[in-house]
N, C-alpha and C. Protein backbone atom coordinates (compact mmCIF):
# COMPACT_ATOMS: atom_id res chain seq x y z
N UNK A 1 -10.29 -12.73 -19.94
CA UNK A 1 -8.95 -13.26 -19.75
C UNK A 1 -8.09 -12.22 -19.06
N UNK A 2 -7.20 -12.61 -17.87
CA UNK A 2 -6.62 -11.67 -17.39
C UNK A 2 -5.29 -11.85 -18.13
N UNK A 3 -4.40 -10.47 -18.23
CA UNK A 3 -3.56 -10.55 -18.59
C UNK A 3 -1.78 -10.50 -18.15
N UNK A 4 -2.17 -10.79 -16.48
CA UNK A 4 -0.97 -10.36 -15.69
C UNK A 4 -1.35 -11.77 -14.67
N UNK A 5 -0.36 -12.58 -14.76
CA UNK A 5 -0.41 -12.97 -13.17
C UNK A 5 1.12 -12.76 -12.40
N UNK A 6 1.31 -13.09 -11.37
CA UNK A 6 2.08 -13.06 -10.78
C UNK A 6 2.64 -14.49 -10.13
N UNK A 7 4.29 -14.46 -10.67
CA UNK A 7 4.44 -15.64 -10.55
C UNK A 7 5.90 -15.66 -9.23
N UNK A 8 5.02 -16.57 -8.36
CA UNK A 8 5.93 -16.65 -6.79
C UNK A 8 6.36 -15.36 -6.30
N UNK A 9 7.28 -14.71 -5.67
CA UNK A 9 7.54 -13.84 -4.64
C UNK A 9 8.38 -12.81 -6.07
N UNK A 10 8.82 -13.44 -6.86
CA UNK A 10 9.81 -12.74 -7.96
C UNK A 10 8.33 -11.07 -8.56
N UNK A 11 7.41 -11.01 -8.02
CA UNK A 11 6.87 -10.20 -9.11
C UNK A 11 7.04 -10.08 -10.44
N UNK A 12 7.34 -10.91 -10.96
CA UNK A 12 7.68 -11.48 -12.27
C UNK A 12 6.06 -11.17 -13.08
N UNK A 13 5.16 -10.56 -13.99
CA UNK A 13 4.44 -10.42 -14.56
C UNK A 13 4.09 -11.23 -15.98
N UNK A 14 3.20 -11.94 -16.01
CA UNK A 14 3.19 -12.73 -17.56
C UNK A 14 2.21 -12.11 -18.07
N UNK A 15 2.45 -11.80 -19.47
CA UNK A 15 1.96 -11.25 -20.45
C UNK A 15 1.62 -12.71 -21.81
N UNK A 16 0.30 -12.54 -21.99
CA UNK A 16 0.05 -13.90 -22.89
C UNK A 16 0.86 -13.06 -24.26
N UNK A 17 1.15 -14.40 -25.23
CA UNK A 17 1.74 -13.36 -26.54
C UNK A 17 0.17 -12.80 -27.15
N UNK A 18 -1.13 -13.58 -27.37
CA UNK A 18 -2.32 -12.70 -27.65
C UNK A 18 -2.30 -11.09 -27.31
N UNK A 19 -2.27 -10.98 -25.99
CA UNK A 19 -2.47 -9.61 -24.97
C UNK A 19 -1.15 -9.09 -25.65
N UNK A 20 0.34 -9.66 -25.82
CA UNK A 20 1.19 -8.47 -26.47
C UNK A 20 0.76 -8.32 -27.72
N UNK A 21 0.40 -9.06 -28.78
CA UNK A 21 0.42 -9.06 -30.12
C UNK A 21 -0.90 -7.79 -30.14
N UNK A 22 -2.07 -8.35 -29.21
CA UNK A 22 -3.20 -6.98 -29.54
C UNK A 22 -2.41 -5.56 -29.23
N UNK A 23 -1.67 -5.68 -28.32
CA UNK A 23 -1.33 -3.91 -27.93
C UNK A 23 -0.12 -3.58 -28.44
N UNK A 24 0.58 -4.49 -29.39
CA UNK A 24 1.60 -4.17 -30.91
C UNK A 24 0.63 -3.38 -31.76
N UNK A 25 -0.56 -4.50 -31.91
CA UNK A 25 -1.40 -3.94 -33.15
C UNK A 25 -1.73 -2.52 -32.95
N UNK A 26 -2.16 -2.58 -32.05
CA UNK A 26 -2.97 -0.97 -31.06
C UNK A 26 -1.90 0.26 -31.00
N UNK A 27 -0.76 0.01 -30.69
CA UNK A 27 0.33 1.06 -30.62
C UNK A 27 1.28 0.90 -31.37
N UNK A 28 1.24 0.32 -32.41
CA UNK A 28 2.53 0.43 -33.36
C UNK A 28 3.64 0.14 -33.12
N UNK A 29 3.97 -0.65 -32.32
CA UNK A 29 5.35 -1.17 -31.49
C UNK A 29 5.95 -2.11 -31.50
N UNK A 30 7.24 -2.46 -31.98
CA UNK A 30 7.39 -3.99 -32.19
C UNK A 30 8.81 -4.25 -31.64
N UNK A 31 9.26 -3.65 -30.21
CA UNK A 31 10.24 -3.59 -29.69
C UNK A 31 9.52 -4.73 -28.35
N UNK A 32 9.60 -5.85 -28.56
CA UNK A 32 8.58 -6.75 -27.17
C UNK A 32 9.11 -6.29 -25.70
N UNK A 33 10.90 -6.05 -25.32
CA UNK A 33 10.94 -5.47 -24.40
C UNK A 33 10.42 -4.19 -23.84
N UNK A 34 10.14 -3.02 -24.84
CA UNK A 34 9.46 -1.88 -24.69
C UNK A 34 7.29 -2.48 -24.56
N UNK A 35 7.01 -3.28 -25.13
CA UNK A 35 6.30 -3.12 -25.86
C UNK A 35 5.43 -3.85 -23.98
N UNK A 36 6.58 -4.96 -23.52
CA UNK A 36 6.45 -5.71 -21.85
C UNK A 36 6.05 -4.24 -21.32
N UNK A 37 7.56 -3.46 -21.14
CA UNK A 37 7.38 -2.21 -20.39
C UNK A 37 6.10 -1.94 -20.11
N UNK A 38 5.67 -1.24 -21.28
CA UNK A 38 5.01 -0.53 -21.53
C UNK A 38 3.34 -0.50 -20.89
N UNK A 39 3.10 -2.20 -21.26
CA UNK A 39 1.91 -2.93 -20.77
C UNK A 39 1.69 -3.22 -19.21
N UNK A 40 3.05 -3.39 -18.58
CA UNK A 40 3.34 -3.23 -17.41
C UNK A 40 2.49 -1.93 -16.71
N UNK A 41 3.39 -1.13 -17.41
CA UNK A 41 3.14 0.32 -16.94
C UNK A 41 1.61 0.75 -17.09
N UNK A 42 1.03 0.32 -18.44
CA UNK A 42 -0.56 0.65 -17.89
C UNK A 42 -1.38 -0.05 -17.12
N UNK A 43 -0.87 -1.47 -16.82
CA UNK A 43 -1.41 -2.18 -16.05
C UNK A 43 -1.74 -1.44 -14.35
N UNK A 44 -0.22 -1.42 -14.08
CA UNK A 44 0.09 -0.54 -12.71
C UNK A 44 -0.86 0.88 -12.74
N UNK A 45 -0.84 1.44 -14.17
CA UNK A 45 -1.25 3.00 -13.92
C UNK A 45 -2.97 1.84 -13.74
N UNK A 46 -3.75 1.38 -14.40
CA UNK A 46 -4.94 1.19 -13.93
C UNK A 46 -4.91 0.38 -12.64
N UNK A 47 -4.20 -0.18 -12.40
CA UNK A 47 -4.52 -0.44 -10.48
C UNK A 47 -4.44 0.39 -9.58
N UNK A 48 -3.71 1.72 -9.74
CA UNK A 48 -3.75 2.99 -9.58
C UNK A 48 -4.71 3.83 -9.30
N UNK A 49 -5.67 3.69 -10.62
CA UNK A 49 -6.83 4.31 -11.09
C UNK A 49 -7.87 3.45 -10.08
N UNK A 50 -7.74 2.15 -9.69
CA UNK A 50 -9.14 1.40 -9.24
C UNK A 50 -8.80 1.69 -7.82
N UNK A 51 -7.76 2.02 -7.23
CA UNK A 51 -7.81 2.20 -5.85
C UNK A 51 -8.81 3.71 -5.30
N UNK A 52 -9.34 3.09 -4.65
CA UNK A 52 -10.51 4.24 -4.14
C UNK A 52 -10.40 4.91 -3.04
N UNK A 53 -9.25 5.11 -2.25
CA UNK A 53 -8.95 6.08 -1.35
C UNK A 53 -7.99 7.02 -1.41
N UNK A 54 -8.22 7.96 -0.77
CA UNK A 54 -6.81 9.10 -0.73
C UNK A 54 -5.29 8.46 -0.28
N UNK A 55 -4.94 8.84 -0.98
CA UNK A 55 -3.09 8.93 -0.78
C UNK A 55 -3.00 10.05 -0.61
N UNK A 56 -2.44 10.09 0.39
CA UNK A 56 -1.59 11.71 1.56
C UNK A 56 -0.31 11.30 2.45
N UNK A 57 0.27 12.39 2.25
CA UNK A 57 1.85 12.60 3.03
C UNK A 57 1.22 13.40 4.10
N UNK A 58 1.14 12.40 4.97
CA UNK A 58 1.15 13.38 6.39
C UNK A 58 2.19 14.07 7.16
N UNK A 59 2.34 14.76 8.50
CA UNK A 59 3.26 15.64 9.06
C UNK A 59 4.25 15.46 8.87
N UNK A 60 4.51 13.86 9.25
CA UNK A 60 5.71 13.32 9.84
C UNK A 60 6.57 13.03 8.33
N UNK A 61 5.66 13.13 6.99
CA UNK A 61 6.42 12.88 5.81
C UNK A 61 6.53 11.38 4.92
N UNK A 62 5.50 10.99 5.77
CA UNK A 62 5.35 9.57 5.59
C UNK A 62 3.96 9.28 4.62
N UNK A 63 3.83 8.57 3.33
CA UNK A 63 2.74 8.52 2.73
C UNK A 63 1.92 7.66 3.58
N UNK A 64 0.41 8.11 3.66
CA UNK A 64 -0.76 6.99 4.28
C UNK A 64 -1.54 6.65 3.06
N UNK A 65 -2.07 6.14 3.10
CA UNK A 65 -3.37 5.00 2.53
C UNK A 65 -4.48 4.06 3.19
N UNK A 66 -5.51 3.95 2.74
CA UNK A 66 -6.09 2.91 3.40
C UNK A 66 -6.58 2.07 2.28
N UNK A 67 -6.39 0.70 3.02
CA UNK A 67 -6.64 -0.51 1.55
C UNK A 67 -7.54 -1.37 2.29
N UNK A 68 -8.28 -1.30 1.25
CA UNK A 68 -9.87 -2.63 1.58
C UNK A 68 -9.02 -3.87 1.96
N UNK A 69 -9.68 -4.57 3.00
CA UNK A 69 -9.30 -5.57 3.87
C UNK A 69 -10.79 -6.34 4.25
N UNK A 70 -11.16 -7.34 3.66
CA UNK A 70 -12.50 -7.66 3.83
C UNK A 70 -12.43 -8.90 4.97
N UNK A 71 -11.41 -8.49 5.61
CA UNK A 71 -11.03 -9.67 7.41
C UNK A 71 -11.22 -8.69 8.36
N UNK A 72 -11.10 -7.47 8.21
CA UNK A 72 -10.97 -6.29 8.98
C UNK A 72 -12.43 -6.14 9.16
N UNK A 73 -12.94 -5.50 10.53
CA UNK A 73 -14.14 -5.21 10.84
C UNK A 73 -14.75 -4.04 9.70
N UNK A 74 -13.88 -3.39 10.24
CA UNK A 74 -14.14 -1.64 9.80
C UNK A 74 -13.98 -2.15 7.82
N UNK A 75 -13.53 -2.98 7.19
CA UNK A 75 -13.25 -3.43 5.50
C UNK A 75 -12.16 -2.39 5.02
N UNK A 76 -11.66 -1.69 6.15
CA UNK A 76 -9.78 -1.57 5.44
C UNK A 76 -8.94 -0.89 6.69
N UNK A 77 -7.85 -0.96 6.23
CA UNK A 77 -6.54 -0.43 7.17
C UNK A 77 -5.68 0.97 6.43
N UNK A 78 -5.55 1.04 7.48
CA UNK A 78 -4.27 2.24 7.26
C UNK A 78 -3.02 1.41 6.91
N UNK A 79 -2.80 1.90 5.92
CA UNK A 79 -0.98 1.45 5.53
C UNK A 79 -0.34 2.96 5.10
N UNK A 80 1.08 2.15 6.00
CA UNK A 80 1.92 3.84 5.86
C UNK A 80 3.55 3.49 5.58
N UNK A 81 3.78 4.47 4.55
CA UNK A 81 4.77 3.86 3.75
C UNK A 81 5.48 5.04 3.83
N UNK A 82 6.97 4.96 3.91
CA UNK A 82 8.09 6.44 4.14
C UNK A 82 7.94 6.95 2.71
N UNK A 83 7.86 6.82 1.39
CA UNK A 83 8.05 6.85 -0.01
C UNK A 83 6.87 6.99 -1.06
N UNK A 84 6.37 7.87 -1.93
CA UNK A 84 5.03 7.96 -2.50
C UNK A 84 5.46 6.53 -3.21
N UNK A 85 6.76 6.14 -4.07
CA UNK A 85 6.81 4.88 -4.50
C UNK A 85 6.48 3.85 -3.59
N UNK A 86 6.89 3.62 -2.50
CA UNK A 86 6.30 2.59 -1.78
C UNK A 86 5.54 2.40 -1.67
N UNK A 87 4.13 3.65 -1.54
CA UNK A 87 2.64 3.67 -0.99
C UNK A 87 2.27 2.83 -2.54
N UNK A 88 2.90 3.58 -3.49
CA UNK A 88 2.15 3.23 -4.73
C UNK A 88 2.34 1.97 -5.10
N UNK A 89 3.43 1.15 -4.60
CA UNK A 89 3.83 -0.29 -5.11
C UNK A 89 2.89 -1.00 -4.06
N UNK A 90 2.66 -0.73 -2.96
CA UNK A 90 1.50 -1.44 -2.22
C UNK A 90 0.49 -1.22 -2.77
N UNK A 91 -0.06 -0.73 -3.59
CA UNK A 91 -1.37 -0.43 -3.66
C UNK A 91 -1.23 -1.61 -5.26
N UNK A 92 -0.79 -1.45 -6.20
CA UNK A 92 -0.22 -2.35 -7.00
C UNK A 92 -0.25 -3.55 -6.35
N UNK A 93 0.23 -3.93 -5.54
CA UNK A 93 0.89 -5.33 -5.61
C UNK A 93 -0.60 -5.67 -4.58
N UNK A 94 -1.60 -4.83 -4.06
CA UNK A 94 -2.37 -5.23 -3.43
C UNK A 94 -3.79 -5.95 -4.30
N UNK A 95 -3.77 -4.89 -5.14
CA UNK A 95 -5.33 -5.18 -6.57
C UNK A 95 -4.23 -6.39 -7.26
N UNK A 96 -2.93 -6.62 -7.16
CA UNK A 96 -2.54 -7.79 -8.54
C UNK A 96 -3.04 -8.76 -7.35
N UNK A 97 -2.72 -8.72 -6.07
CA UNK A 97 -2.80 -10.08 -5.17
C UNK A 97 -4.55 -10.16 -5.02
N UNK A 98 -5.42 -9.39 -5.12
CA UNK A 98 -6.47 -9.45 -5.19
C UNK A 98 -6.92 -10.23 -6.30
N UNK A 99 -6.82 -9.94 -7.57
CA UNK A 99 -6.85 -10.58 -8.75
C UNK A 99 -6.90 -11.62 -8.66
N UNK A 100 -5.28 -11.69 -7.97
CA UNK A 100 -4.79 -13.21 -8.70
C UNK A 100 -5.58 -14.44 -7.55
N UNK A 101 -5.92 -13.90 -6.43
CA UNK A 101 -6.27 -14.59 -5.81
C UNK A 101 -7.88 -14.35 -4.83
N UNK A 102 -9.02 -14.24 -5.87
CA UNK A 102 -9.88 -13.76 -5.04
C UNK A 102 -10.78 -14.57 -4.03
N UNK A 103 -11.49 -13.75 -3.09
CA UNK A 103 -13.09 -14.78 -2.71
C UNK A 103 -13.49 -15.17 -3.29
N UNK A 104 -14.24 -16.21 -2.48
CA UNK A 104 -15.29 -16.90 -3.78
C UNK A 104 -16.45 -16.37 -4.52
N UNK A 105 -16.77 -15.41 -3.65
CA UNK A 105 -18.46 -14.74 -4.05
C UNK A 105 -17.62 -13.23 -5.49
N UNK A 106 -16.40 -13.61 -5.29
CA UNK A 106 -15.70 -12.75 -6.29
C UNK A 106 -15.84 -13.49 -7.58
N UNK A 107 -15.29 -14.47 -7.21
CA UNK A 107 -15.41 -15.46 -8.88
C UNK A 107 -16.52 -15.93 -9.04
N UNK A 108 -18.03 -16.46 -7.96
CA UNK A 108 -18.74 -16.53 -8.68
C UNK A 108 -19.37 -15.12 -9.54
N UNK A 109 -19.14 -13.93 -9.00
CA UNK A 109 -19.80 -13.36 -9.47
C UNK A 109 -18.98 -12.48 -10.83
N UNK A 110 -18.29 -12.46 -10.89
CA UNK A 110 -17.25 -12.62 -12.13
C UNK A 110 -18.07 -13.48 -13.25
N UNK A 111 -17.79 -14.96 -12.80
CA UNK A 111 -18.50 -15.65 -13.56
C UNK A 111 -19.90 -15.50 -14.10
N UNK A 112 -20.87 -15.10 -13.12
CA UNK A 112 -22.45 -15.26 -13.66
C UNK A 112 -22.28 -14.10 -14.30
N UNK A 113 -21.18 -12.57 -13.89
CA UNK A 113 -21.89 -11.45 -15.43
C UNK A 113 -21.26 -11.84 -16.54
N UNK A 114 -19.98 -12.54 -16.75
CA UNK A 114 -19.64 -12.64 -17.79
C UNK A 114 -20.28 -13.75 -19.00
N UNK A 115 -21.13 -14.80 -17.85
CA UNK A 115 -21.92 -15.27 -18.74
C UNK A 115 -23.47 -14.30 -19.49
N UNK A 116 -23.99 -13.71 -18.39
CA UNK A 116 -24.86 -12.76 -19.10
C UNK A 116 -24.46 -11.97 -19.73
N UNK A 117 -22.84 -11.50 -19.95
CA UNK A 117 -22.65 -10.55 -21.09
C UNK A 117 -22.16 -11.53 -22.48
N UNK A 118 -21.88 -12.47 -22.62
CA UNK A 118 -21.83 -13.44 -23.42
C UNK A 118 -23.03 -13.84 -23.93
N UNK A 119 -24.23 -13.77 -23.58
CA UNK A 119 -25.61 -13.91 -23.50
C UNK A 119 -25.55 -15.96 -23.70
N UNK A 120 -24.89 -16.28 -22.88
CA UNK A 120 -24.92 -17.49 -22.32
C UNK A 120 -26.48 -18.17 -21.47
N UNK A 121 -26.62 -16.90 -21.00
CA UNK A 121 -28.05 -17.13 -19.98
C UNK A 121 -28.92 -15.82 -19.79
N UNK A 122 -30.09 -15.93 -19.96
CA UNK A 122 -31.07 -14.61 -19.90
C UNK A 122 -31.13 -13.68 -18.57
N UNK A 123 -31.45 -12.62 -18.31
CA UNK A 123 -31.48 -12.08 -17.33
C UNK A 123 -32.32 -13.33 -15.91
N UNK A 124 -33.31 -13.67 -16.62
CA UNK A 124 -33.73 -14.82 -15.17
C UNK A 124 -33.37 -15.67 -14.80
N UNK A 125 -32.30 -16.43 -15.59
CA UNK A 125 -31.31 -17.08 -14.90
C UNK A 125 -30.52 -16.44 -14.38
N UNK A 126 -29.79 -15.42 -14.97
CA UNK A 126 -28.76 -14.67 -13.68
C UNK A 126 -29.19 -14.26 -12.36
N UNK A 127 -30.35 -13.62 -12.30
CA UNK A 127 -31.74 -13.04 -11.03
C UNK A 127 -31.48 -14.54 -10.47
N UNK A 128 -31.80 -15.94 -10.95
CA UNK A 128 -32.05 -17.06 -10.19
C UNK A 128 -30.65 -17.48 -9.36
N UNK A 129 -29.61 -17.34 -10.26
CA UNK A 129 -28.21 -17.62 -10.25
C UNK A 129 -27.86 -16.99 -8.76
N UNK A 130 -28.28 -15.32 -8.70
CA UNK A 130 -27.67 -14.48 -8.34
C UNK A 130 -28.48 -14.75 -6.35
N UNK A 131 -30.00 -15.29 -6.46
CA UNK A 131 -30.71 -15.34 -5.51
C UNK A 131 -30.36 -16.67 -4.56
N UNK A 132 -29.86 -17.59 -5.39
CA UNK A 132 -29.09 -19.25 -4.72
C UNK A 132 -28.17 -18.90 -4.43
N UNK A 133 -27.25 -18.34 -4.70
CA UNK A 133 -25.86 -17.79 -4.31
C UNK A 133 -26.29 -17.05 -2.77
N UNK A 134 -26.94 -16.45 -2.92
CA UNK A 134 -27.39 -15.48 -1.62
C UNK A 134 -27.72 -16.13 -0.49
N UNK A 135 -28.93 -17.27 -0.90
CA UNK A 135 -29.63 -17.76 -0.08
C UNK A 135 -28.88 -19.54 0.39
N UNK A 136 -27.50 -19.97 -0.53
CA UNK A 136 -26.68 -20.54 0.00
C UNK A 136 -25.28 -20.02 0.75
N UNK A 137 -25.47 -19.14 0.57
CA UNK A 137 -23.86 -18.92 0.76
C UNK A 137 -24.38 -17.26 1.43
N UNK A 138 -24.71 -16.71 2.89
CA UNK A 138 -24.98 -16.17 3.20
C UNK A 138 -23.01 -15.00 3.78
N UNK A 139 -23.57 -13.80 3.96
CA UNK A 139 -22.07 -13.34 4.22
C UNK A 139 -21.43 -13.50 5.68
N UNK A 140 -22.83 -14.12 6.15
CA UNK A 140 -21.73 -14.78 7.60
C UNK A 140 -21.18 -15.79 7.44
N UNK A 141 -21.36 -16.92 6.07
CA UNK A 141 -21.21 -17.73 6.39
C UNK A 141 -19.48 -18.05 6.18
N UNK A 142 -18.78 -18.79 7.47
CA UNK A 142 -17.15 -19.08 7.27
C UNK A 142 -16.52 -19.36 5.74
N UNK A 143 -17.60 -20.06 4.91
CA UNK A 143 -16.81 -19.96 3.40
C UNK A 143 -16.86 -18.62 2.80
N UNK A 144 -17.39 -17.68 2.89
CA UNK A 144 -17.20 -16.44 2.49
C UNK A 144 -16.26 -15.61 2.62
N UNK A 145 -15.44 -16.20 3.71
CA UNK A 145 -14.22 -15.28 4.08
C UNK A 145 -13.29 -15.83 3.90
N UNK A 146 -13.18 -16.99 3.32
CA UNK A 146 -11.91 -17.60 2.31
C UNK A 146 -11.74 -17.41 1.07
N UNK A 147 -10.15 -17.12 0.88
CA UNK A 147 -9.96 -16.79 -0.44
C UNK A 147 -10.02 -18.16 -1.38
N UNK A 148 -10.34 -18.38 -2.54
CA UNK A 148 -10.13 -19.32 -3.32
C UNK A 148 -9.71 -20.57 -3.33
N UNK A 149 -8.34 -19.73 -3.51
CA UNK A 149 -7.25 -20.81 -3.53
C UNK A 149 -7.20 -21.50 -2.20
N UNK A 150 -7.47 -21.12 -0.81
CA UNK A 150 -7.68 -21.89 0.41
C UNK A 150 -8.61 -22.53 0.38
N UNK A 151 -9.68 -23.13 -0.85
CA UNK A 151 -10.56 -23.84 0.02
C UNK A 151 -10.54 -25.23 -1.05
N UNK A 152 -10.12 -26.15 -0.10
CA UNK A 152 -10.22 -27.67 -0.90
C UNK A 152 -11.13 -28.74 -0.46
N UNK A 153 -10.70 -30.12 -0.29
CA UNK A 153 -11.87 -30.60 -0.19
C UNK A 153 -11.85 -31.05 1.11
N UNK A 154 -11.26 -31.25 2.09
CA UNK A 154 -11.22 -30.86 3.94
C UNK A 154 -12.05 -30.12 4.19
N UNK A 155 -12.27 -28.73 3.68
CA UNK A 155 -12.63 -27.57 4.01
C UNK A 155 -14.24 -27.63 3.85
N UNK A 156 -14.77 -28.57 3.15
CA UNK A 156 -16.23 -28.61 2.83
C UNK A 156 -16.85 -29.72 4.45
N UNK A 157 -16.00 -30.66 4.58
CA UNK A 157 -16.73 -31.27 5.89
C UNK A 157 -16.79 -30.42 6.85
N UNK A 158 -15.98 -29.47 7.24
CA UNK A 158 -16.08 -28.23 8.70
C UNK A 158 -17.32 -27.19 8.37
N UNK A 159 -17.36 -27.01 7.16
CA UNK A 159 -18.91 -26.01 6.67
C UNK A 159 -20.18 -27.06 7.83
């Protein structure tokens, strides 16, 4: 279960009351506006943590970054931001928009480990799971490079 989505352009963050009530239990806290803060704040510090490239202030004083872009040939870009806060709120708002809205070969594959860690299905169904997926849905193929939420039922007659 994720515990953040993002709702319209407001960056507005929802927190289920489950997800606050566990990290009351966990930290002793029963101030819910501190308690939002707070969850916020580790959320951001681990999207932080999952970004996998250098952040640097180059000459000119300007923070760079490069962020995975899986439309991009090269699979990321340079983004350059005047502000280490700026670099860092892009990089944030880039893994929440990732999240909230992934590929498909993202959610299936989301889906098939979390059923093998559920022990829903044995390792040879996941191996089988994991080999139809491959051998339907190849990475050239045009549905692979749509996100999710873009693909309805129009979108299956042009395949």
């Amino acid at each position: 279960m994720k515990m953040a989505t993002d709702i319209n352009s407001n960056n507005i963050t929802f927190i289920s009351n489950d997800a606050m009530l566990h990290y009351i239990v966990q930290h002793d806290n029963i101030d819910i506006v501190g308690v939002r803060n707070d969850m916020e704040r580790e959320m951001n510090n681990s999207y932080l943590e999952q970004h996998n490239h250098n952040v640097w202030r180059g000459n000119d004083g300007k923070w760079r970054t490069y962020i995975d872009d899986e439309t991009n040939p090269r699979g990321y870009v340079l983004k350059v931001r005047t502000t280490q806060k700026a670099i860092e709120d892009l990089i944030i708002k880039h893994y929440k928009d990732k999240e909230l809205d992934p590929f498909i070969d993202q959610v299936f594959h989301e889906w098939n480990n979390q059923r093998l860690s559920y022990g829903e299905i044995s390792n040879q169904s996941y191996n089988r799971y994991m080999n139809d997926f491959k051998r339907f849905f190849p990475k050239n193929c045009s549905l692979m490079k749509k996100k999710f939420s873009e693909i309805n039922g129009l979108n299956h007659q042009t395949l």
